[in-house]
N, C-alpha and C. Protein backbone atom coordinates (compact mmCIF):
# COMPACT_ATOMS: atom_id res chain seq x y z
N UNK A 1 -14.18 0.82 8.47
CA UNK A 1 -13.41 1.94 7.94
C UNK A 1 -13.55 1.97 6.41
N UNK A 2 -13.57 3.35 6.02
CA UNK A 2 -13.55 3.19 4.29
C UNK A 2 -12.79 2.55 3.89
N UNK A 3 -12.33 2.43 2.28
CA UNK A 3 -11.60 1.35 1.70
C UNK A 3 -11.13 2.62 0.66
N UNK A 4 -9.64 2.73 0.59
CA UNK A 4 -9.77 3.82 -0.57
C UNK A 4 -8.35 3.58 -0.62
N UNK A 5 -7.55 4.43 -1.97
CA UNK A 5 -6.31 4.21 -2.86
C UNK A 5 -5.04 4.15 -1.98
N UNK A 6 -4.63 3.26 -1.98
CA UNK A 6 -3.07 3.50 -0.96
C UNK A 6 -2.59 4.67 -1.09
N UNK A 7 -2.30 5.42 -2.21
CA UNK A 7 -1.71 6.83 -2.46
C UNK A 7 -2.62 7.82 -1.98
N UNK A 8 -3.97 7.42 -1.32
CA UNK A 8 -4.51 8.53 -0.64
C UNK A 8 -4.77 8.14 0.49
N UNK A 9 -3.78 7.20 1.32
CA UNK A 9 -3.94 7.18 2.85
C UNK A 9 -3.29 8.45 3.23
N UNK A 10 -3.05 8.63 4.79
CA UNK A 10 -2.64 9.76 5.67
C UNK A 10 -1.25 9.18 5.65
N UNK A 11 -0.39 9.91 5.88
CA UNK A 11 1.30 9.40 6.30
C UNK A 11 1.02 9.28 8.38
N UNK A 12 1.69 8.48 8.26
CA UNK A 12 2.11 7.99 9.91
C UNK A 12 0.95 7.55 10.19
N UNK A 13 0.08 6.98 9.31
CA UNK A 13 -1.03 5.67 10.15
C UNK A 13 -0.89 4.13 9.49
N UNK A 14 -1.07 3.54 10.60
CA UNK A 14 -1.48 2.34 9.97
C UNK A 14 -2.63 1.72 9.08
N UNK A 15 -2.30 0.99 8.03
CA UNK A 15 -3.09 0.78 6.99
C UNK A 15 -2.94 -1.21 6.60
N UNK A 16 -4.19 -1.10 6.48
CA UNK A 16 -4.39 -2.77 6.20
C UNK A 16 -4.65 -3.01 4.59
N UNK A 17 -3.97 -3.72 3.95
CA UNK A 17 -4.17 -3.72 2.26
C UNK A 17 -5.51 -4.76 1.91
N UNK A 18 -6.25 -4.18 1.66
CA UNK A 18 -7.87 -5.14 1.37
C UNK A 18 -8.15 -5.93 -0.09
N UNK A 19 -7.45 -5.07 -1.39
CA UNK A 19 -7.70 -5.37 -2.42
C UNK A 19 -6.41 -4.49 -3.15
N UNK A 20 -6.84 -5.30 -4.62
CA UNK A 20 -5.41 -5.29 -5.47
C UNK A 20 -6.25 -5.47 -6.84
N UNK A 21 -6.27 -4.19 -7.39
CA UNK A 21 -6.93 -3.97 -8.60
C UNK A 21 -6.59 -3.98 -9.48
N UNK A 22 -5.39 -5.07 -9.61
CA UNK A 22 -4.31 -5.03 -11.32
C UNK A 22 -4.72 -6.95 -11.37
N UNK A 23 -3.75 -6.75 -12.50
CA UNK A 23 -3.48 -8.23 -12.59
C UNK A 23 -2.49 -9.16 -12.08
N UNK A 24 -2.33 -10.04 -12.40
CA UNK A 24 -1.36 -11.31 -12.12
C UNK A 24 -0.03 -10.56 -11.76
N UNK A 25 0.64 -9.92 -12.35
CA UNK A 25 1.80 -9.45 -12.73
C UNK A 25 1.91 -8.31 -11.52
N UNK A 26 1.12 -7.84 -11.55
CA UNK A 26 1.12 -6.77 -10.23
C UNK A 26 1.00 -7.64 -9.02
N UNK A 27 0.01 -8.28 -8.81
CA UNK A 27 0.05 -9.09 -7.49
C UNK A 27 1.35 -9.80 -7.12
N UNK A 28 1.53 -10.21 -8.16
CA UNK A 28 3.23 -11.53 -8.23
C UNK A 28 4.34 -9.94 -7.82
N UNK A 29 4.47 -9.10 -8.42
CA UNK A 29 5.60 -7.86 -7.91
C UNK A 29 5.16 -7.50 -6.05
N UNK A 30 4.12 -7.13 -5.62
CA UNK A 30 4.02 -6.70 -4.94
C UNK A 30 4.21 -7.74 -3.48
N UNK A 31 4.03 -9.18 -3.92
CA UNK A 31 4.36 -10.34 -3.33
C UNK A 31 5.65 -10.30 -3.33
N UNK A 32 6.29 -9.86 -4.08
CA UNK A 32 7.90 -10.30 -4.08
C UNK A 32 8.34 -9.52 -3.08
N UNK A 33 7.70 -7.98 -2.95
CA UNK A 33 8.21 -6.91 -1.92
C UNK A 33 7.65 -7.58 -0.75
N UNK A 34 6.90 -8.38 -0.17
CA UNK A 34 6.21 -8.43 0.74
C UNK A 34 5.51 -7.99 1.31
N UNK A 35 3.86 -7.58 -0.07
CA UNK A 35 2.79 -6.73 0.12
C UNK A 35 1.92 -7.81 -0.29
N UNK A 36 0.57 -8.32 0.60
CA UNK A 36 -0.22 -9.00 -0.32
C UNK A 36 -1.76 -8.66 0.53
N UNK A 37 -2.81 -8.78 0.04
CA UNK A 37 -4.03 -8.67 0.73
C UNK A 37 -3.91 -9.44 2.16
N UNK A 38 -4.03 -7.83 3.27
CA UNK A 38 -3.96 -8.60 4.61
C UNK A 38 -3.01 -8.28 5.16
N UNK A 39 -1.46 -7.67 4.81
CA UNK A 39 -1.11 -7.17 5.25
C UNK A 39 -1.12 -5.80 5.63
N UNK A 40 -0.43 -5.35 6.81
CA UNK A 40 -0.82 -4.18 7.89
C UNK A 40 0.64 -3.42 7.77
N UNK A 41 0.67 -2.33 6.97
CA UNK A 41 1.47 -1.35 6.63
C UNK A 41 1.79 0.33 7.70
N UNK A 42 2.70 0.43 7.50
CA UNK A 42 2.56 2.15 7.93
C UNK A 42 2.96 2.63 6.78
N UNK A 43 2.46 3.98 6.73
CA UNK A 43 2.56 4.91 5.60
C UNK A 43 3.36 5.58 5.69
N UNK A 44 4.60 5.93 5.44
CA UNK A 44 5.05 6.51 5.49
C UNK A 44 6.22 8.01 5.19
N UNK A 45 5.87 7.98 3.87
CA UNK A 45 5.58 9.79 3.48
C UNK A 45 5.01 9.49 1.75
N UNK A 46 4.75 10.17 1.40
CA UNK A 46 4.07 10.15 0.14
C UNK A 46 5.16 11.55 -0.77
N UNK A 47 5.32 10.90 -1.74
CA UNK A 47 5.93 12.08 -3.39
C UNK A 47 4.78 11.86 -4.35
N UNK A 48 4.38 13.02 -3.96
CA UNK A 48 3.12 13.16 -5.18
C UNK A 48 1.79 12.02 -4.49
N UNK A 49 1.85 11.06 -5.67
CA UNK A 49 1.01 9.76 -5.46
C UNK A 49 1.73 8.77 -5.32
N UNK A 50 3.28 9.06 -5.47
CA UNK A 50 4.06 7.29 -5.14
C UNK A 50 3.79 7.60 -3.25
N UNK A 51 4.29 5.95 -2.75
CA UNK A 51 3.83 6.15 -1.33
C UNK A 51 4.95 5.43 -1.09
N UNK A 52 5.54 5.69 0.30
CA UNK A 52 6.41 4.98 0.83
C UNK A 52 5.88 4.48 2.38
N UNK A 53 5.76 3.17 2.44
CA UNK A 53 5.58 2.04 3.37
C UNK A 53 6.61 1.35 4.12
N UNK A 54 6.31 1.01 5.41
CA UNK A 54 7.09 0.56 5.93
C UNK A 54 6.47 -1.05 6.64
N UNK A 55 7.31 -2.36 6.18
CA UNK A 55 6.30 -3.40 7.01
C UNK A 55 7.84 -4.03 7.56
N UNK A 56 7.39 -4.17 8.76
CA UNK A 56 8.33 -5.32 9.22
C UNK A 56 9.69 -5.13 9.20
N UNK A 57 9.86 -3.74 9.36
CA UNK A 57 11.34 -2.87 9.34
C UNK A 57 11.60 -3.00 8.25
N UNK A 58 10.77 -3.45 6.65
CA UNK A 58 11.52 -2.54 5.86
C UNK A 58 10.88 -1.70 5.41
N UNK A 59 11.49 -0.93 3.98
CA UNK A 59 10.76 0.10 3.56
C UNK A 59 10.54 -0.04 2.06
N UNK A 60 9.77 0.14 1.97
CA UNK A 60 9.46 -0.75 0.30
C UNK A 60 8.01 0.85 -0.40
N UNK A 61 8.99 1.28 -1.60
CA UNK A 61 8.26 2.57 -2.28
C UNK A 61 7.67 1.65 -3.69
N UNK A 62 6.30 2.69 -3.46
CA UNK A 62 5.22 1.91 -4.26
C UNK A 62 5.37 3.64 -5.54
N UNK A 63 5.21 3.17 -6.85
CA UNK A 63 5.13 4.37 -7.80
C UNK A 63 3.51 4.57 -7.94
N UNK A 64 3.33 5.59 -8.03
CA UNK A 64 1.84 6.52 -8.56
C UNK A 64 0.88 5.35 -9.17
N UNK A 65 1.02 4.75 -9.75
CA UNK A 65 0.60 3.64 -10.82
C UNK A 65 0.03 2.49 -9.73
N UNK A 66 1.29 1.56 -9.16
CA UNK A 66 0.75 0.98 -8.18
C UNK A 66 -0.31 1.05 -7.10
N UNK A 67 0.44 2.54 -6.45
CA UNK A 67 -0.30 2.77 -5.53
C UNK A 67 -1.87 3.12 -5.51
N UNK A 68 -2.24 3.56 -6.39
CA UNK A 68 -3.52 4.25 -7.00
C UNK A 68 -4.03 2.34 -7.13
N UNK A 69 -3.55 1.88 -7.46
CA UNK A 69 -4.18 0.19 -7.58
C UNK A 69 -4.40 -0.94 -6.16
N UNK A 70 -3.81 -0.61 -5.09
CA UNK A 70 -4.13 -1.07 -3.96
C UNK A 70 -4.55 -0.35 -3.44
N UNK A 71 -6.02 -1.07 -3.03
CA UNK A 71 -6.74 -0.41 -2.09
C UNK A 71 -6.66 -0.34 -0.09
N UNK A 72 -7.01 0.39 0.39
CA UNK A 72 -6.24 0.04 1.76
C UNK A 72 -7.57 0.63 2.70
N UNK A 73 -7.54 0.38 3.69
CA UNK A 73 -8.26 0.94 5.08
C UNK A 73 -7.69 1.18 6.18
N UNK A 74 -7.98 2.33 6.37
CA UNK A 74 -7.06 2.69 7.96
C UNK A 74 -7.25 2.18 9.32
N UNK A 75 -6.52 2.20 9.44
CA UNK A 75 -6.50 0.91 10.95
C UNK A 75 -6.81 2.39 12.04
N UNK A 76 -7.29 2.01 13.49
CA UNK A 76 -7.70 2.39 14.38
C UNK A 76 -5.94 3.12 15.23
């Protein structure tokens, strides 16, 4: 499957996070939410380019900035 910007997945599919195109500081935040390369997300509605995700019953909103920085692939 392609590999392209979390803020430009589809809403209501599943998405696998492949890569993380910031630094230290971004990886360490997005770890804290419980996002890290490898985990398997749903998408679930997008404002603008922020994205809102859902893993593991919760719901954790990523801003324009972030999201545009993890890369993701759509799951089957």
């Amino acid at each position: 499957m392609p590999v392209q910007p979390l803020s430009e997945a589809p809403v209501g599919r599943k998405v696998r996070l492949v890569a993380i195109d910031g630094g230290r500081e971004l990886t360490r935040r997005l770890l804290s939410l419980g996002l890290c390369v490898g985990t398997e997300v749903e998408v679930l509605h997008h404002r603008g380019r922020a994205v809102v995700v859902g893993n593991a019953g919760n719901r954790v909103a990523l801003g324009a900035g972030m999201a545009d920085k993890v890369q993701a692939e759509v799951l089957d």
